[in-house]
C-alpha atoms as a PDB file:
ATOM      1  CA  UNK A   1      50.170 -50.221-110.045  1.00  0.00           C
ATOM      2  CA  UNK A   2      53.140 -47.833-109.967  1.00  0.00           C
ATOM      3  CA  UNK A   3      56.061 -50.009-107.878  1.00  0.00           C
ATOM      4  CA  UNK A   4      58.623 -47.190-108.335  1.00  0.00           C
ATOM      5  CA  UNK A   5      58.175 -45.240-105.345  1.00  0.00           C
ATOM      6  CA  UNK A   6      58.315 -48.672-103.345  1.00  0.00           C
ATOM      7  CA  UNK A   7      61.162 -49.749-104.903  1.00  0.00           C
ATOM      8  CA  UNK A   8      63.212 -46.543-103.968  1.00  0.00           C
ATOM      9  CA  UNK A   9      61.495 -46.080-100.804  1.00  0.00           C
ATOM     10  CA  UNK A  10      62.951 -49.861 -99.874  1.00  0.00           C
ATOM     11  CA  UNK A  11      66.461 -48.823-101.613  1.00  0.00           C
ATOM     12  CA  UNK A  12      66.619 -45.671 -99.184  1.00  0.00           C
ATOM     13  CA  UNK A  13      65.962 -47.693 -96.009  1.00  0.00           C
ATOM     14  CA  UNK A  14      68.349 -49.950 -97.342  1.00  0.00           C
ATOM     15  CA  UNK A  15      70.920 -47.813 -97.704  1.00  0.00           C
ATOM     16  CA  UNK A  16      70.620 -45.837 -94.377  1.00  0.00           C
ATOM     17  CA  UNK A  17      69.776 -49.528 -92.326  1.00  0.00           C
ATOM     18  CA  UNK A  18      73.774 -50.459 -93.940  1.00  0.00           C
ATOM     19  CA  UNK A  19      75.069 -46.915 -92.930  1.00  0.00           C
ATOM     20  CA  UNK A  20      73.797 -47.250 -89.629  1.00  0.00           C
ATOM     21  CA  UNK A  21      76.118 -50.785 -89.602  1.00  0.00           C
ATOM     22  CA  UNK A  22      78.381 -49.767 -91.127  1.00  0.00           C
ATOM     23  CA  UNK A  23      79.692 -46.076 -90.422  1.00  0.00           C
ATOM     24  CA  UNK A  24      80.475 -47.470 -86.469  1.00  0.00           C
ATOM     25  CA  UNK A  25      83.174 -49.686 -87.146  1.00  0.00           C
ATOM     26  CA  UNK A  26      84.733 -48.304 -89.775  1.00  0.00           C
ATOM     27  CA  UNK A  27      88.508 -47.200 -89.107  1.00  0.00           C
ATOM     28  CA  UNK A  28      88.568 -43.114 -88.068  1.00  0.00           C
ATOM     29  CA  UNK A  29      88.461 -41.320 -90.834  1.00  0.00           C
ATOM     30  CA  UNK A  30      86.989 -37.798 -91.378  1.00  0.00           C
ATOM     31  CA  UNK A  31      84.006 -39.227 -92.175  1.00  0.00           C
ATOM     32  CA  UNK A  32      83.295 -41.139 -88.873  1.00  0.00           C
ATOM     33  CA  UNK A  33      84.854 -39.009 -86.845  1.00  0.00           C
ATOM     34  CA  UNK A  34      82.277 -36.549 -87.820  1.00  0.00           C
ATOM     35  CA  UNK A  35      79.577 -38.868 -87.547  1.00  0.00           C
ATOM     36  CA  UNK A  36      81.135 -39.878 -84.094  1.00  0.00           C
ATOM     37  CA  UNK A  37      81.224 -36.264 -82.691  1.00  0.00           C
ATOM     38  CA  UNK A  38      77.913 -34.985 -84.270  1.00  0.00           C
ATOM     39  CA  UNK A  39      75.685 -38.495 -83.833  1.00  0.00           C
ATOM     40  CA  UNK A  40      76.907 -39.947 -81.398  1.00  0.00           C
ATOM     41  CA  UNK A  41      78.709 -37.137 -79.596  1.00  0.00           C
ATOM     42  CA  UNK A  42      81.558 -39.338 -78.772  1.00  0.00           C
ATOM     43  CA  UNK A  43      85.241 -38.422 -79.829  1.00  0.00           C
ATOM     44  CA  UNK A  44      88.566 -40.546 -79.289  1.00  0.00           C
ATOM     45  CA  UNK A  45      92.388 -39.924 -79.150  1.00  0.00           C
ATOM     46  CA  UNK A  46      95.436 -42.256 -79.191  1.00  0.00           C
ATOM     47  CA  UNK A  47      98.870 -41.624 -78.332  1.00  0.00           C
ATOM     48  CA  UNK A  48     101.625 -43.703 -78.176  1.00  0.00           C
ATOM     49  CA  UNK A  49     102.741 -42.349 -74.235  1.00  0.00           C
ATOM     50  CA  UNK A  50     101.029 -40.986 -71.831  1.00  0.00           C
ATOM     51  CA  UNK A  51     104.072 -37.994 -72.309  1.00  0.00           C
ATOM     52  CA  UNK A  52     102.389 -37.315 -75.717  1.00  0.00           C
ATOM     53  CA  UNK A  53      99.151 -37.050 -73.739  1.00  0.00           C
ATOM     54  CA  UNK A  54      98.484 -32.483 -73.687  1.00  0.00           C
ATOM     55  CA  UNK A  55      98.526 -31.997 -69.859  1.00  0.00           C
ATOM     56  CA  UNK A  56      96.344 -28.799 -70.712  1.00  0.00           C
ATOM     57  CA  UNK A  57      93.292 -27.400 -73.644  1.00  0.00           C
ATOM     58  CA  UNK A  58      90.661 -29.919 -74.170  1.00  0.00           C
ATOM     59  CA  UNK A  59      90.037 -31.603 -70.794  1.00  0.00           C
ATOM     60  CA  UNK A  60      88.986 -34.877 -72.027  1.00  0.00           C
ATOM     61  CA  UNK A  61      92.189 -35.559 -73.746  1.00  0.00           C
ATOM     62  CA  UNK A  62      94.341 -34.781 -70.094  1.00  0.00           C
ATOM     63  CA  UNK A  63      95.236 -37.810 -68.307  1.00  0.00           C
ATOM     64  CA  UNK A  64      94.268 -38.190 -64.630  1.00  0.00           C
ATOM     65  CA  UNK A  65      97.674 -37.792 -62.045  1.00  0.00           C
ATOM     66  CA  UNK A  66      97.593 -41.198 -61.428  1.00  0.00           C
ATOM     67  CA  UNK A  67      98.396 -43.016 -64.777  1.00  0.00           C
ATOM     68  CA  UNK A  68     101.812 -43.481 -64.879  1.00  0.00           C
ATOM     69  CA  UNK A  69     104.337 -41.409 -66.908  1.00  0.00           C
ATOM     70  CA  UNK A  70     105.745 -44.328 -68.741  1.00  0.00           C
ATOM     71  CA  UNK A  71     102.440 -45.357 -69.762  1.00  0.00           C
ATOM     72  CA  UNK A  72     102.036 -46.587 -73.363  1.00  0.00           C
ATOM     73  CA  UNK A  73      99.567 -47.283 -76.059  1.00  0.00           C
ATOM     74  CA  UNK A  74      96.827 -44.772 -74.297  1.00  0.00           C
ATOM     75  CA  UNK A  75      93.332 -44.807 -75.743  1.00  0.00           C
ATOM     76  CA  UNK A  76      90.520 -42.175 -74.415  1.00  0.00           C
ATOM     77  CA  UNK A  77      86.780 -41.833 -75.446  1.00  0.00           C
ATOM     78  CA  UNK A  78      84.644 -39.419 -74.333  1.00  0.00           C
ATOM     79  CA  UNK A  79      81.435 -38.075 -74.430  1.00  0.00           C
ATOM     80  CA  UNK A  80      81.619 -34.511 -76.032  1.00  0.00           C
ATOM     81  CA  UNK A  81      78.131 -33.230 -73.990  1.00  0.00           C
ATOM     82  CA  UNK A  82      79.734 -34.203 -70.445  1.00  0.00           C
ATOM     83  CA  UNK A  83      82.165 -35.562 -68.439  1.00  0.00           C
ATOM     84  CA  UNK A  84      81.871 -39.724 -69.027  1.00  0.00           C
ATOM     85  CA  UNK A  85      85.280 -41.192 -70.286  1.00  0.00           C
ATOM     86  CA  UNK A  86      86.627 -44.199 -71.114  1.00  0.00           C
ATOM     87  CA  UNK A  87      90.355 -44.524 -70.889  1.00  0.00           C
ATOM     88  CA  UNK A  88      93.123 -47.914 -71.440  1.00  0.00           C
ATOM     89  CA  UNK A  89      96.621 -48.001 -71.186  1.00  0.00           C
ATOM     90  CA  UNK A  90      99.561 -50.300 -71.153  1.00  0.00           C
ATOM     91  CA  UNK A  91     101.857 -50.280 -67.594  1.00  0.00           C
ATOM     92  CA  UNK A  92     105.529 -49.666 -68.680  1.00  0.00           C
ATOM     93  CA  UNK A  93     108.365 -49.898 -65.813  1.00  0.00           C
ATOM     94  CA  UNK A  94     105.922 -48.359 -63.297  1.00  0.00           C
ATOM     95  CA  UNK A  95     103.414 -50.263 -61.576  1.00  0.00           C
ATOM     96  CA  UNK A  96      99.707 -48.488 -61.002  1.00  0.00           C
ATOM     97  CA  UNK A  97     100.327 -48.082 -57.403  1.00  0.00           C
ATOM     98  CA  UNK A  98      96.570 -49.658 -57.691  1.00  0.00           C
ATOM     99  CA  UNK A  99      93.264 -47.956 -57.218  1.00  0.00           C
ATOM    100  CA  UNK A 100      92.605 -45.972 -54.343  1.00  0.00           C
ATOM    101  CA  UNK A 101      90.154 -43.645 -52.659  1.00  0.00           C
ATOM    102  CA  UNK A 102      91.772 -41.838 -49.516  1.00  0.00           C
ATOM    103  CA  UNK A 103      89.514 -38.711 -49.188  1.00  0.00           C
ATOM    104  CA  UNK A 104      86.605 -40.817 -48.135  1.00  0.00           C
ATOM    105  CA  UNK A 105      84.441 -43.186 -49.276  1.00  0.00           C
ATOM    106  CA  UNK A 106      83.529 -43.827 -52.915  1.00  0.00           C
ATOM    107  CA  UNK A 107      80.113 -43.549 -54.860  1.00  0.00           C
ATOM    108  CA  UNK A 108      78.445 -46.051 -56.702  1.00  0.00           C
ATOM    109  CA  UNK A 109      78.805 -44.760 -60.321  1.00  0.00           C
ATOM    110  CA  UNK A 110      75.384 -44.587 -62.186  1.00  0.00           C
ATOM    111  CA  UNK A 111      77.377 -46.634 -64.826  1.00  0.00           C
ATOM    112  CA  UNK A 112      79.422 -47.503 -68.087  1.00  0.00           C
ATOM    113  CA  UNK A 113      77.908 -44.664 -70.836  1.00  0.00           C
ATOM    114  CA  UNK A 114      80.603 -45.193 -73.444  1.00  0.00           C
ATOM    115  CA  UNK A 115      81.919 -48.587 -75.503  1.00  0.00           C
ATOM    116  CA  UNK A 116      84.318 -49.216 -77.581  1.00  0.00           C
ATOM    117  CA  UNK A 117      86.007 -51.955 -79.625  1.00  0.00           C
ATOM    118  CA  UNK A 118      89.098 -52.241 -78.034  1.00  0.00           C
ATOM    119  CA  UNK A 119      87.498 -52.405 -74.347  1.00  0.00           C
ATOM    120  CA  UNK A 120      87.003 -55.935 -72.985  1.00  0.00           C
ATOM    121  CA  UNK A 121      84.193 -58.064 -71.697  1.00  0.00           C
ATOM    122  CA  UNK A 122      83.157 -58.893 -68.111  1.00  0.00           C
ATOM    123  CA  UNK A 123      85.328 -56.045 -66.387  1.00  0.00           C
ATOM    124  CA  UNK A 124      82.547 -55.342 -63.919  1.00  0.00           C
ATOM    125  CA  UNK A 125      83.589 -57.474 -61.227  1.00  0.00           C
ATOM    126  CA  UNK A 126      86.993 -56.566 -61.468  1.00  0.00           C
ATOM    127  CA  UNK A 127      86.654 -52.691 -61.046  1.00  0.00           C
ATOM    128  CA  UNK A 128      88.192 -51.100 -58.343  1.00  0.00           C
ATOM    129  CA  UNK A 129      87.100 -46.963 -57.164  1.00  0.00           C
ATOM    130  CA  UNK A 130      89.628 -44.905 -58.515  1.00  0.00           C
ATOM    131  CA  UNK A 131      89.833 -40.840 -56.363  1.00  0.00           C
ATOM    132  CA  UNK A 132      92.922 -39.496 -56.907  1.00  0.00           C
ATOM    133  CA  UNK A 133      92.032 -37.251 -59.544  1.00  0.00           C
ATOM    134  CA  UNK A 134      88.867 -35.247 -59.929  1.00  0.00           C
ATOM    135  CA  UNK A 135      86.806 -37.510 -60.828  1.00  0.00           C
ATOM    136  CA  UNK A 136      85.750 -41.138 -59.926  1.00  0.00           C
ATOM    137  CA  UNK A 137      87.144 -43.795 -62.259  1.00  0.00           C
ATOM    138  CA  UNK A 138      86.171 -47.711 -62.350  1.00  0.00           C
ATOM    139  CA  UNK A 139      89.588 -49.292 -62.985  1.00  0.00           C
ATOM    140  CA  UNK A 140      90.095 -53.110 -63.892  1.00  0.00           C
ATOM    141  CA  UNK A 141      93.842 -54.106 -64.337  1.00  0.00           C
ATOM    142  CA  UNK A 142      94.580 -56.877 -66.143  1.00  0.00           C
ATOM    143  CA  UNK A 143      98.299 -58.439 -66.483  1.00  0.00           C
ATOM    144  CA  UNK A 144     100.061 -54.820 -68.081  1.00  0.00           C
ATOM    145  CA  UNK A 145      96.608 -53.409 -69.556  1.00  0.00           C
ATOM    146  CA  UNK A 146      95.004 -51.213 -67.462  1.00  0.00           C
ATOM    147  CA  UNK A 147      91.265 -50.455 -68.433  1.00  0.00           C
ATOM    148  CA  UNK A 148      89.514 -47.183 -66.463  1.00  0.00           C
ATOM    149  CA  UNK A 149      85.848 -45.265 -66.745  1.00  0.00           C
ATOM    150  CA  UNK A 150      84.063 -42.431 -65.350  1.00  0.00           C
ATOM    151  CA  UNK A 151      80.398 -40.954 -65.973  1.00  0.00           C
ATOM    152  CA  UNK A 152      81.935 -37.999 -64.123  1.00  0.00           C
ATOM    153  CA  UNK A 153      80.701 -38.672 -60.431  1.00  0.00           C
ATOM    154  CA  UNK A 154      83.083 -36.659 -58.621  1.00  0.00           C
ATOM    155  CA  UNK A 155      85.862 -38.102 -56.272  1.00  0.00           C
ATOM    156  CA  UNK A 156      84.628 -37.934 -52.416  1.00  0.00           C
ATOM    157  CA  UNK A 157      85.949 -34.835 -51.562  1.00  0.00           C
ATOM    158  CA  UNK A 158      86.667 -33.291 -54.750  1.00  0.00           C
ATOM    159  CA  UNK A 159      86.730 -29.352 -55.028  1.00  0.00           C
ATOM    160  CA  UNK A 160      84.913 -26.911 -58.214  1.00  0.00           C
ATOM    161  CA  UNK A 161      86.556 -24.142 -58.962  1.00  0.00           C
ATOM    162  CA  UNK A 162      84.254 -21.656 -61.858  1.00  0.00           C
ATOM    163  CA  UNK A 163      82.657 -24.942 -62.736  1.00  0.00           C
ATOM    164  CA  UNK A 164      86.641 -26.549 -63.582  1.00  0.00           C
ATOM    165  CA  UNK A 165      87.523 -29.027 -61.376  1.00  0.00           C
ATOM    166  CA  UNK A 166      90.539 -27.882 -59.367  1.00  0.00           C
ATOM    167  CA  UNK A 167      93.216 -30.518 -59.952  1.00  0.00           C
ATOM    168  CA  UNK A 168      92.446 -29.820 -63.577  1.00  0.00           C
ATOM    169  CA  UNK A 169      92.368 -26.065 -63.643  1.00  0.00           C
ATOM    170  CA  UNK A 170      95.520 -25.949 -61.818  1.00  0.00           C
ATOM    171  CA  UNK A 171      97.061 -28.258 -64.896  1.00  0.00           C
ATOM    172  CA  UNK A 172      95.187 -26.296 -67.959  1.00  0.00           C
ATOM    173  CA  UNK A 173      97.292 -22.988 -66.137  1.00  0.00           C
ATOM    174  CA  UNK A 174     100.298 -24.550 -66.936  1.00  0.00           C
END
């Protein structure tokens, strides 16, 4: 009995079962970046202030109005195929004037799409409706960090403008 083609069939599914493990948590690199946009169809961003943040381009990278300037240490995932984000944040001098929803009342969001590494644990009970900008975020605050998601259920009373959301057509014009 021939055992080669076993052997490398097993090798193969060996190799592909640690690359599924593995590629994930590996530190971005071109490689997983690739992997993260093509796969998974997830990409990330980091900057050190929310000022370094583009306030136009690429949408998912612009921060919503109500994270303060003096932000720091800003994270955002997102889901290249639609509108779910992930976003965290330290406070700086400014306090998050704390989640609101004045235009009416909010929608239950279908829920979390994306996770990451650096976003904590048990943060369902402490999210809070979010409206100010666009869309609806899910915003826990804990001590300085300030953790926020959308799956890109609009804010009540939010406006489309050629399929842009207004607030953020208005800042890619800039």
């Amino acid at each position: 009995m021939n055992r080669r083609p076993l052997v490398i069939a097993a090798a193969t599914v060996g190799v592909l079962a640690t690359a599924a493990i593995a590629l994930p948590n590996l530190p971005p690199n071109p490689l997983t970046d690739t992997i993260n946009d093509r796969v998974y169809k997830e990409k990330g961003m980091r900057f050190a202030t929310a000022a370094d943040a583009p306030t136009r381009g690429e949408l998912s990278w612009v921060l919503p109005d109500w994270v303060p300037k003096d932000a720091t240490a800003v994270r955002i995932k997102a889901r290249t195929g639609g509108e779910a984000r992930l976003l965290r944040f330290t406070l700086g001098a400014t306090p998050l004037d704390g989640p609101q929803c004045p235009a009416g009342t909010a929608k239950k969001p279908s829920g979390r799409e994306l996770a990451a590494k650096w976003w904590p644990a048990g943060t369902q009970e402490e999210e809070r409706p979010e409206c100010r900008d666009y869309y609806q975020y899910q915003v826990t605050v804990r001590g300085k960090e300030v953790y926020a998601w959308t799956d890109g259920t609009p804010s009540p009373g939010a406006k489309v403008r050629g399929g842009i959301p207004v607030q953020q057509a208005s800042r890619s014009a800039r």
